[in-house]
Protein backbone atom coordinates (compact mmCIF):
# COMPACT_ATOMS: atom_id res chain seq x y z
CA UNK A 1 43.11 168.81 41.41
CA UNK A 2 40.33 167.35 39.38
CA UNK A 3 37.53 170.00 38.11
CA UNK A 4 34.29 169.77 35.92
CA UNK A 5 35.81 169.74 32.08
CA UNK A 6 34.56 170.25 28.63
CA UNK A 7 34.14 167.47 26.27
CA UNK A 8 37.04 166.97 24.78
CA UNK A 9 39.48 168.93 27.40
CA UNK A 10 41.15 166.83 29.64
CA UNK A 11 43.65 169.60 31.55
CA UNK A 12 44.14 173.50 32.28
CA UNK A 13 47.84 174.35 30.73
CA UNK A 14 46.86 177.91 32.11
CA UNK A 15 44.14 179.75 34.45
CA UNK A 16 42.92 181.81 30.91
CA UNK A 17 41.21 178.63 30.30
CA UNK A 18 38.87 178.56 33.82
CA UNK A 19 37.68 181.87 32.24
CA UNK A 20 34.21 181.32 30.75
CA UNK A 21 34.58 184.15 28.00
CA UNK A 22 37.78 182.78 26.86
CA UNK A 23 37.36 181.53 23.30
CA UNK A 24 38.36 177.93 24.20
CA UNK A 25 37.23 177.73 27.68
CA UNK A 26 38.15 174.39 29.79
CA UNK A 27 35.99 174.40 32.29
CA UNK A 28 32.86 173.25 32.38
CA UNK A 29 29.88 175.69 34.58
CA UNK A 30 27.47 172.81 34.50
CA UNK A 31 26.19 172.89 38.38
CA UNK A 32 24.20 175.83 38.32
CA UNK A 33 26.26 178.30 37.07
CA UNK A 34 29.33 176.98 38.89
CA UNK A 35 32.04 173.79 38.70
CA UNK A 36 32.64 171.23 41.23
CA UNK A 37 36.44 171.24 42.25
CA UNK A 38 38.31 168.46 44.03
CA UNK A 39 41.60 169.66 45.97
CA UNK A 40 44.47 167.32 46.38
CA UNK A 41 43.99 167.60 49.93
CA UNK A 42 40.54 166.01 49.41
CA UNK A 43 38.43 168.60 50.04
CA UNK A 44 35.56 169.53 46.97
CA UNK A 45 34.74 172.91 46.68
CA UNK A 46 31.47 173.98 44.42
CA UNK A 47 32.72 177.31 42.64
CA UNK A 48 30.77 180.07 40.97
CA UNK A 49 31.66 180.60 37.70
CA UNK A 50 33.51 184.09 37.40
CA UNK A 51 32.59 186.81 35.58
CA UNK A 52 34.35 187.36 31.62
CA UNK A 53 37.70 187.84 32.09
CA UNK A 54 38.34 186.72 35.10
CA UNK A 55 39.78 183.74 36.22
CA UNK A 56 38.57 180.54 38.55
CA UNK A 57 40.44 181.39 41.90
CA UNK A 58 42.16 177.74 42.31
CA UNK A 59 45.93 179.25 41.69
CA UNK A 60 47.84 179.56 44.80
CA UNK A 61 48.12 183.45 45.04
CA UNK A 62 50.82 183.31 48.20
CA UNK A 63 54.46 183.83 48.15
CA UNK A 64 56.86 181.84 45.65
CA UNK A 65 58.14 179.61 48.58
CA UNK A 66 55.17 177.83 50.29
CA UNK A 67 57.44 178.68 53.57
CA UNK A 68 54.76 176.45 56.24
CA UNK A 69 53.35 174.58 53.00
CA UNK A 70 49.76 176.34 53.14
CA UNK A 71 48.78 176.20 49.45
CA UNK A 72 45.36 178.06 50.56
CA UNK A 73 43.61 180.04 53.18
């Protein structure tokens, strides 16, 4: 997954960082408000920023084993 970053940031080690009141926030809301995602599937996804302590929704939120391999809805 590629996403828009920060000068200077080059990965997410954690989803704390996609939050834009973090202290040392990754992500980049440069697209009105929001960041442009790209899956690995290929897909690109535009994203509203999320509020202050919350977190982009990009983390697979499923079961531990993908089971069928869906990594989204």
């Amino acid at each position: 997954m590629l996403i828009d970053m920060r000068d200077g940031h080059t990965y997410i080690e954690y989803l704390g960082r996609t939050d834009p009141g973090y202290q040392y926030p990754s992500v980049d809301y440069r697209h009105q408000k929001g960041a442009n995602v790209l899956f690995v599937d290929g897909h690109v996804n535009w994203m509203n920023a999320p509020l202050p302590g919350r977190y982009l929704d990009i983390a697979y939120q499923g079961p531990a084993t993908l089971g069928n391999g869906t990594l989204w809805e």
